[in-house]
C-alpha atoms as a PDB file:
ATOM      1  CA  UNK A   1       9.093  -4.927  -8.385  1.00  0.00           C
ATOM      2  CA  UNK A   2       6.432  -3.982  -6.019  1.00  0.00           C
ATOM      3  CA  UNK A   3       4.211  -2.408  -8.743  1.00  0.00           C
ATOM      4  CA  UNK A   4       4.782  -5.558 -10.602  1.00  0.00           C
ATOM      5  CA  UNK A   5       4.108  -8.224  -7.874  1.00  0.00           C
ATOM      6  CA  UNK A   6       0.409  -5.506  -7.208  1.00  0.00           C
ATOM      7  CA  UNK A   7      -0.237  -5.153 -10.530  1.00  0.00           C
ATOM      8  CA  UNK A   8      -0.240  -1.628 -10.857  1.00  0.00           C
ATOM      9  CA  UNK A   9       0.968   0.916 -13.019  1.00  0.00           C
ATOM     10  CA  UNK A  10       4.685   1.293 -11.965  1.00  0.00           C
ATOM     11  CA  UNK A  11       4.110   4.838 -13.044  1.00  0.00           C
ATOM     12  CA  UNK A  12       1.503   5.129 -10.901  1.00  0.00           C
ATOM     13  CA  UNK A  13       3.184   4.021  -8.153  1.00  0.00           C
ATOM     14  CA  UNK A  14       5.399   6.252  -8.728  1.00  0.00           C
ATOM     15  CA  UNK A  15       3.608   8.880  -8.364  1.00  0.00           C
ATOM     16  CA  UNK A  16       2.231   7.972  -5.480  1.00  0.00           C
ATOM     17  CA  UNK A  17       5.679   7.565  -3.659  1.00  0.00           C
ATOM     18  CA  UNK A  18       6.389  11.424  -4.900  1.00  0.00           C
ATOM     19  CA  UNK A  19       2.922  12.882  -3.494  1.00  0.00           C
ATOM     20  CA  UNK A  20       3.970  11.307   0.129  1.00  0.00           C
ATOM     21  CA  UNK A  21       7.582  11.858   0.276  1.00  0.00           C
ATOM     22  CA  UNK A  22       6.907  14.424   3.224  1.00  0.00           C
ATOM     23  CA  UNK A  23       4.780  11.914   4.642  1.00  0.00           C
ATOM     24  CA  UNK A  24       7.285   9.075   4.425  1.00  0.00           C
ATOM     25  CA  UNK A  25      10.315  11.505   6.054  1.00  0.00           C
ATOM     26  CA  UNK A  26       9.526  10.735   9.302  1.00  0.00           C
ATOM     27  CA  UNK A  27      10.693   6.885   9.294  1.00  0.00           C
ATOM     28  CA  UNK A  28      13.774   7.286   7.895  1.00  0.00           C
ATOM     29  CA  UNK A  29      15.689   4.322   6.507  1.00  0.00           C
ATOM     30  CA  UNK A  30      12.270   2.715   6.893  1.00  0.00           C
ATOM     31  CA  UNK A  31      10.694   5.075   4.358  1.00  0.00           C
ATOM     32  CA  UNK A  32      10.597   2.758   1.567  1.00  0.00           C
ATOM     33  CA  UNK A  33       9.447  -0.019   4.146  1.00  0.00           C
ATOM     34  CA  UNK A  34       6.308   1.644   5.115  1.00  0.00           C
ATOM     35  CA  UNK A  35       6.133   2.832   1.122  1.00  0.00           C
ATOM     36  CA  UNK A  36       5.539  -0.378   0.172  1.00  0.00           C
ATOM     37  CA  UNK A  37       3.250  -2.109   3.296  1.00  0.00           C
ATOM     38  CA  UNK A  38       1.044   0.712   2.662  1.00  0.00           C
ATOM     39  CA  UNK A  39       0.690  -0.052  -1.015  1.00  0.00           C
ATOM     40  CA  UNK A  40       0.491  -3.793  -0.474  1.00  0.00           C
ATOM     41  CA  UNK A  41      -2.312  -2.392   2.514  1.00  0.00           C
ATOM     42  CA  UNK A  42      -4.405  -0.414  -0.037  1.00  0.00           C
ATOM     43  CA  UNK A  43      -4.378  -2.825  -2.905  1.00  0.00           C
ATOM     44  CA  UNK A  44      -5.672  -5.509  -0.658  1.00  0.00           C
ATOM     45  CA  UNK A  45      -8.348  -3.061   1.256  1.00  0.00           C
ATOM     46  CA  UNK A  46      -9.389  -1.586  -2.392  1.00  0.00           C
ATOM     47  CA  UNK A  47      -8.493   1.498  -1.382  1.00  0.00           C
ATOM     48  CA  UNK A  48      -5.788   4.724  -2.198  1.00  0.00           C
ATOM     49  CA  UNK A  49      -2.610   5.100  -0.521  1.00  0.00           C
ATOM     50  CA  UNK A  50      -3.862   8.406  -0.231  1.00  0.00           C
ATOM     51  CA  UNK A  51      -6.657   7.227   2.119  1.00  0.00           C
ATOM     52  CA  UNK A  52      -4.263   5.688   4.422  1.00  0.00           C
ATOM     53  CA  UNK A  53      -1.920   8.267   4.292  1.00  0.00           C
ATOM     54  CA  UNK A  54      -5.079  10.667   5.321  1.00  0.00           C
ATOM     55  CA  UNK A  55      -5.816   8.220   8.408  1.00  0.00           C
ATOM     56  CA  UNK A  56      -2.634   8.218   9.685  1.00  0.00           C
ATOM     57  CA  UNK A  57      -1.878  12.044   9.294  1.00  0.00           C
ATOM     58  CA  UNK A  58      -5.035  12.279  11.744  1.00  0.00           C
ATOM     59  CA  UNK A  59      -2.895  10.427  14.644  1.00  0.00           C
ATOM     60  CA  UNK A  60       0.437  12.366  13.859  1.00  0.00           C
ATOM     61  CA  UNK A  61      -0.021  14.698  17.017  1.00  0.00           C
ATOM     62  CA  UNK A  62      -1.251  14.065  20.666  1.00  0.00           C
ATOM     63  CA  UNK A  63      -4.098  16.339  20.710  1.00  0.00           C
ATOM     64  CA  UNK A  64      -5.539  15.426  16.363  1.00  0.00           C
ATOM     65  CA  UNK A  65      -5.136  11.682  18.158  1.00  0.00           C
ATOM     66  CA  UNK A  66      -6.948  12.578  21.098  1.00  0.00           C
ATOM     67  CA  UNK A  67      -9.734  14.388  19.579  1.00  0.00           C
ATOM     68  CA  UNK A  68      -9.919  11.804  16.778  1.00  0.00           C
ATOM     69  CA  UNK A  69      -9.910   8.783  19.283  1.00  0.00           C
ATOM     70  CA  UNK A  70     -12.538  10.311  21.339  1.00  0.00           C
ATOM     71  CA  UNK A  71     -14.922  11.188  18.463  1.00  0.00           C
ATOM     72  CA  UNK A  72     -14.392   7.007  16.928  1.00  0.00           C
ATOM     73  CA  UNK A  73     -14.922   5.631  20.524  1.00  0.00           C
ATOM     74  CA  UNK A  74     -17.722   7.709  21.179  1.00  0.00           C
ATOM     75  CA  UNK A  75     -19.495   6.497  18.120  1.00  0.00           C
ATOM     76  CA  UNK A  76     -18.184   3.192  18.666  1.00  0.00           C
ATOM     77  CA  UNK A  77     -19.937   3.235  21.764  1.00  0.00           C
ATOM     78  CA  UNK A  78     -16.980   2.295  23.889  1.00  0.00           C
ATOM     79  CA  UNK A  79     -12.893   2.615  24.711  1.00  0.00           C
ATOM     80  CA  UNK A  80     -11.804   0.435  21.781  1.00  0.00           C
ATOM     81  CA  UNK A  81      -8.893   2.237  20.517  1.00  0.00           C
ATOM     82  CA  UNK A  82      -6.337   4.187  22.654  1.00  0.00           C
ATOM     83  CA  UNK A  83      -5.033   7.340  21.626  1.00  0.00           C
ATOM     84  CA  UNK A  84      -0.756   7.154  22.782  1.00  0.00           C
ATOM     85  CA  UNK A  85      -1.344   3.775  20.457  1.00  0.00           C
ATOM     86  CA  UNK A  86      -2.554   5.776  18.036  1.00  0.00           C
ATOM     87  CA  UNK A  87      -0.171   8.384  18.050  1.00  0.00           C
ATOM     88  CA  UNK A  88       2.855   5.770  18.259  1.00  0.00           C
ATOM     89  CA  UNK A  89       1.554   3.719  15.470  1.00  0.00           C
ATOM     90  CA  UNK A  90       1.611   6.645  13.126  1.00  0.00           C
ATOM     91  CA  UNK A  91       5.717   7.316  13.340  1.00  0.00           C
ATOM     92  CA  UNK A  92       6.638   3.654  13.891  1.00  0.00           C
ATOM     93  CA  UNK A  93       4.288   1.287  12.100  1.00  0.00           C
ATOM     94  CA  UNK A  94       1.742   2.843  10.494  1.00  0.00           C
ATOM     95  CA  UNK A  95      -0.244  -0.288   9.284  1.00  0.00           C
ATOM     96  CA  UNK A  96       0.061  -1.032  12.788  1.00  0.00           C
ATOM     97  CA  UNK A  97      -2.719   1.939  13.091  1.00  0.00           C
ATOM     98  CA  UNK A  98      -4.616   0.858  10.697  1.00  0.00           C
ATOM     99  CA  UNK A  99      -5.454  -2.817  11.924  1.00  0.00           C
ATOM    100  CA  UNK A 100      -6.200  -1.713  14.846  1.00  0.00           C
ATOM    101  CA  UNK A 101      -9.026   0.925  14.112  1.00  0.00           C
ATOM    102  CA  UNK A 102     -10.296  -1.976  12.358  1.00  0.00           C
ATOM    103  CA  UNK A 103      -9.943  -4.372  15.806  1.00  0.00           C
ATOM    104  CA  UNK A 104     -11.957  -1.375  17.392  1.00  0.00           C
ATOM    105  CA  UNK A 105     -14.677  -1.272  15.196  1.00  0.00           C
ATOM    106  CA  UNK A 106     -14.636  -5.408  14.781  1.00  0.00           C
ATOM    107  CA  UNK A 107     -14.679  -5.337  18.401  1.00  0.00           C
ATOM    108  CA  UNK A 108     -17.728  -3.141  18.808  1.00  0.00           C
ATOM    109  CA  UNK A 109     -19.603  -5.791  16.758  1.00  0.00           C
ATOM    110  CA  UNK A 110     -19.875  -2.809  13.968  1.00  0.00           C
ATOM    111  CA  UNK A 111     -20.003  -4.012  10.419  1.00  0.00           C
ATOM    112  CA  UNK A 112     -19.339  -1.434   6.932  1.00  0.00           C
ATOM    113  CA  UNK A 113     -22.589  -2.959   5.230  1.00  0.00           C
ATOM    114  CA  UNK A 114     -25.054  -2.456   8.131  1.00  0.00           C
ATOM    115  CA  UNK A 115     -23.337   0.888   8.948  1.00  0.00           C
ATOM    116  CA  UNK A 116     -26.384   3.612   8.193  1.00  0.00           C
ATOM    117  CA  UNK A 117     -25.464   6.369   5.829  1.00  0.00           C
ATOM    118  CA  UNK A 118     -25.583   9.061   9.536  1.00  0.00           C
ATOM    119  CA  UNK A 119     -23.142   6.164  11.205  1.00  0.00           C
ATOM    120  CA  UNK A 120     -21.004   5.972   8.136  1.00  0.00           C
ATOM    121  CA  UNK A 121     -20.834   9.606   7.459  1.00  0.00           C
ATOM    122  CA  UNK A 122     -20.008  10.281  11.471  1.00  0.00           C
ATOM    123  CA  UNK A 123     -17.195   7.403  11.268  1.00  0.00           C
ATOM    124  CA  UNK A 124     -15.608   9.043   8.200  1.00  0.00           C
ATOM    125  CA  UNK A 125     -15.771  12.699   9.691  1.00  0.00           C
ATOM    126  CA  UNK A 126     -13.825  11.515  13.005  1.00  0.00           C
ATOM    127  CA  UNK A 127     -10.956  10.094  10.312  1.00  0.00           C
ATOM    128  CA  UNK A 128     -11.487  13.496   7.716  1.00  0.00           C
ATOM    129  CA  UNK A 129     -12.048  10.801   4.955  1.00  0.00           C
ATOM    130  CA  UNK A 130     -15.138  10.417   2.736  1.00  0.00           C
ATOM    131  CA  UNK A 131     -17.874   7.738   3.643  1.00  0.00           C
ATOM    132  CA  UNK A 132     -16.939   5.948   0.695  1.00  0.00           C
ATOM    133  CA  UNK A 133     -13.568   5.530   1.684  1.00  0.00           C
ATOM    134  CA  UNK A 134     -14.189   4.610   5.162  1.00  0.00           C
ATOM    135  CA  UNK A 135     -16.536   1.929   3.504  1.00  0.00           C
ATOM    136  CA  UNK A 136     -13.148   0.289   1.518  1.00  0.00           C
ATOM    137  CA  UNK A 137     -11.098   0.672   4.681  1.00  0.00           C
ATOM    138  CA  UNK A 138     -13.421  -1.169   6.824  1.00  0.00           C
ATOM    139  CA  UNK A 139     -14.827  -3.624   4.205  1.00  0.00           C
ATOM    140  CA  UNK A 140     -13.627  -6.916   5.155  1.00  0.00           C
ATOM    141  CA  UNK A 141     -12.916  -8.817   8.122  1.00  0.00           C
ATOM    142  CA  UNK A 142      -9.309  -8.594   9.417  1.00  0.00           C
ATOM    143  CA  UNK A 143      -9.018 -12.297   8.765  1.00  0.00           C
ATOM    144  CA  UNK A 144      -9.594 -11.853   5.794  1.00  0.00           C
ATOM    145  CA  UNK A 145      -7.675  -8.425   4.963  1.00  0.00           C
ATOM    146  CA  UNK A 146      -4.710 -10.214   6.268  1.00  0.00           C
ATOM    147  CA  UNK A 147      -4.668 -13.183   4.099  1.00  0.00           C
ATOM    148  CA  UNK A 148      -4.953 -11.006   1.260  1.00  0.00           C
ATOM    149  CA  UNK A 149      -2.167  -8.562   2.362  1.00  0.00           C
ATOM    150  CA  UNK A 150      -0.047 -11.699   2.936  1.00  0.00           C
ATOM    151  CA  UNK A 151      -0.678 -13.029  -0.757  1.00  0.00           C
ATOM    152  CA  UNK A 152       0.631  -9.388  -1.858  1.00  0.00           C
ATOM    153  CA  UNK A 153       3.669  -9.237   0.344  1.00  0.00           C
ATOM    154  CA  UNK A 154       4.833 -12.578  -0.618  1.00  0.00           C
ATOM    155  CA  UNK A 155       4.703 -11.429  -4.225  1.00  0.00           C
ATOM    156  CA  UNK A 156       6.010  -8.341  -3.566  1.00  0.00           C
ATOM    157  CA  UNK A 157       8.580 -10.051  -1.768  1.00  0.00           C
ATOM    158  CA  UNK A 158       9.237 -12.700  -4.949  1.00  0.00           C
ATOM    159  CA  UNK A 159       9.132  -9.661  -7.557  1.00  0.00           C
ATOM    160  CA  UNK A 160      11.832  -8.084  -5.224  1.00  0.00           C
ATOM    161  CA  UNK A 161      13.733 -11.297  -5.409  1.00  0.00           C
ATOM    162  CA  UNK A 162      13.940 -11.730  -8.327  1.00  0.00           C
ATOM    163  CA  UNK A 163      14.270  -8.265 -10.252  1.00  0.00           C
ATOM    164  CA  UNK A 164      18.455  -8.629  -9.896  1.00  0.00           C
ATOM    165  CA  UNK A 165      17.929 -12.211 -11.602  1.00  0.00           C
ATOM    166  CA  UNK A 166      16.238 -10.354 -14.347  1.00  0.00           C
ATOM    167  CA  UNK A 167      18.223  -7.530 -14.685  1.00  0.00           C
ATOM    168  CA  UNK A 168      21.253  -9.997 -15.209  1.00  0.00           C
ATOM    169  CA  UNK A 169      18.933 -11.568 -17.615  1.00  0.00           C
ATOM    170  CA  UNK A 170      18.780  -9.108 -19.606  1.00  0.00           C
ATOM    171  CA  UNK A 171      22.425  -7.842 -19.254  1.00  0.00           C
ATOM    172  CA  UNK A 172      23.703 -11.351 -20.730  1.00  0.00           C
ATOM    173  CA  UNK A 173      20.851 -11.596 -23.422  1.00  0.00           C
ATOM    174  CA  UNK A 174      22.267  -7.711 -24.658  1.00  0.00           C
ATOM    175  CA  UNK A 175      25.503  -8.824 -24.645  1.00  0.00           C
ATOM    176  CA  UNK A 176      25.181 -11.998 -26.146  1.00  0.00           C
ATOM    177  CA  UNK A 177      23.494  -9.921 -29.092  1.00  0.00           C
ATOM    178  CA  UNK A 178      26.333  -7.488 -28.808  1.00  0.00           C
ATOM    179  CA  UNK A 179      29.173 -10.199 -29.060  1.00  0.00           C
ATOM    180  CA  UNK A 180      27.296 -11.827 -31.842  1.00  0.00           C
ATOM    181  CA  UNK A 181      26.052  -8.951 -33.529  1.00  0.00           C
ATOM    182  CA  UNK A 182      29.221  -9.616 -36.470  1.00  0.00           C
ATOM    183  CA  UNK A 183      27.690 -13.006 -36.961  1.00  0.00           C
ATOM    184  CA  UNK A 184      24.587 -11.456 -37.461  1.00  0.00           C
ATOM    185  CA  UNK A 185      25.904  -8.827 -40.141  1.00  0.00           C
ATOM    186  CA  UNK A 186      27.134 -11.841 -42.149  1.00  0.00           C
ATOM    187  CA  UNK A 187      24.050 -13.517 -41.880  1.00  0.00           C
ATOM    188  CA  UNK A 188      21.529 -11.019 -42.780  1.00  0.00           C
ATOM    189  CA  UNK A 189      24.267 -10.368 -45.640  1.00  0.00           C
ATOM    190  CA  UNK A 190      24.000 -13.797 -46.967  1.00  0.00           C
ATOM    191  CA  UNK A 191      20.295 -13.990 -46.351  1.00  0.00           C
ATOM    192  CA  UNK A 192      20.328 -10.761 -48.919  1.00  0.00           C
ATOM    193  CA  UNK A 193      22.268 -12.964 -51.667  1.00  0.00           C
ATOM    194  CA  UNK A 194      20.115 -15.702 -51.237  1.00  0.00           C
ATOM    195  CA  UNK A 195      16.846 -13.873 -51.578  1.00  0.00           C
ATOM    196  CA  UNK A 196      18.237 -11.466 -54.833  1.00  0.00           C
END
């Protein structure tokens, strides 16, 4: 349902949910939670799960957050993110994470288009992503990442809802051709007669 409400490739998906099973471990019955705010997340930043999966690996301990904190503010030019935040956002919430390394750099007045190719490059390196993708992840204002992301969870949300109404769907349409599958027989029988 969430590949359908995104409009992706449920295969795809798929796949994607495979390559970061060890990633998705460590919330436990939230797993699937996170699974899918992340894929809501990339599809509205125009981005790869992957990317954001890469981000958030770089927070995972206290010293990678540290280091990585320290090397974004000090290009930001400023203490805009905070690395316990950091680190906490990447086991509980890790979307969480992700906004706010887009606050900081919003907050230093920084925008992806006027960003030099040295300034993008040096951003990137601090995350271990590629310039390119650090362009996608900071792209847009927040504003309006976050309407977008909420026009993909609420049809995530409505796909969820109603998959069971369509899986009874198509329960009652089989059996309805099941029950009336005799009927059928007679007809295509008769159908036979009339066309001979």
């Amino acid at each position: 349902s969430t590949a359908q409400a995104l409009g992706v490739d449920v295969d795809k998906l798929g796949q994607q949910f495979a390559q970061n099973a060890n990633f998705l471990v460590r919330f436990g019955d939230d797993g699937q939670k996170v699974f899918e705010e992340m894929a809501v997340a990339a599809k509205a930043l125009g981005t790869e799960m992957s990317t954001l999966v890469k981000i958030t690996e770089k927070f995972k301990t206290f010293d990678e957050a540290g280091r990585a904190v320290g090397r974004f503010n000090a290009i930001l030019g400023g203490p805009f993110l905070n690395s316990i935040d950091m680190l906490n956002a990447s086991y509980e919430d890790p979307i969480a994470g992700i906004q706010m390394l887009r606050e900081g750099f919003e907050q230093a007045g920084m925008s992806a288009e006027d960003l030099s190719g040295a300034n993008s490059e040096a951003f990137a390196s601090s995350l271990n992503i590629s310039a390119t993708e650090f362009k996608e992840l900071m792209g847009e204002s927040n504003e309006d990442l976050e309407i977008r992301r909420k026009t993909q969870e609420e049809m995530a949300e409505a796909a969820r809802r109603a998959q069971p109404v369509m899986d009874q769907l198509s329960m009652a349409f089989k059996t309805l051709l099941a029950d009336a599958k005799p009927i059928i027989d007679i007809m295509v029988v008769m159908m036979e007669q009339v066309g001979k």
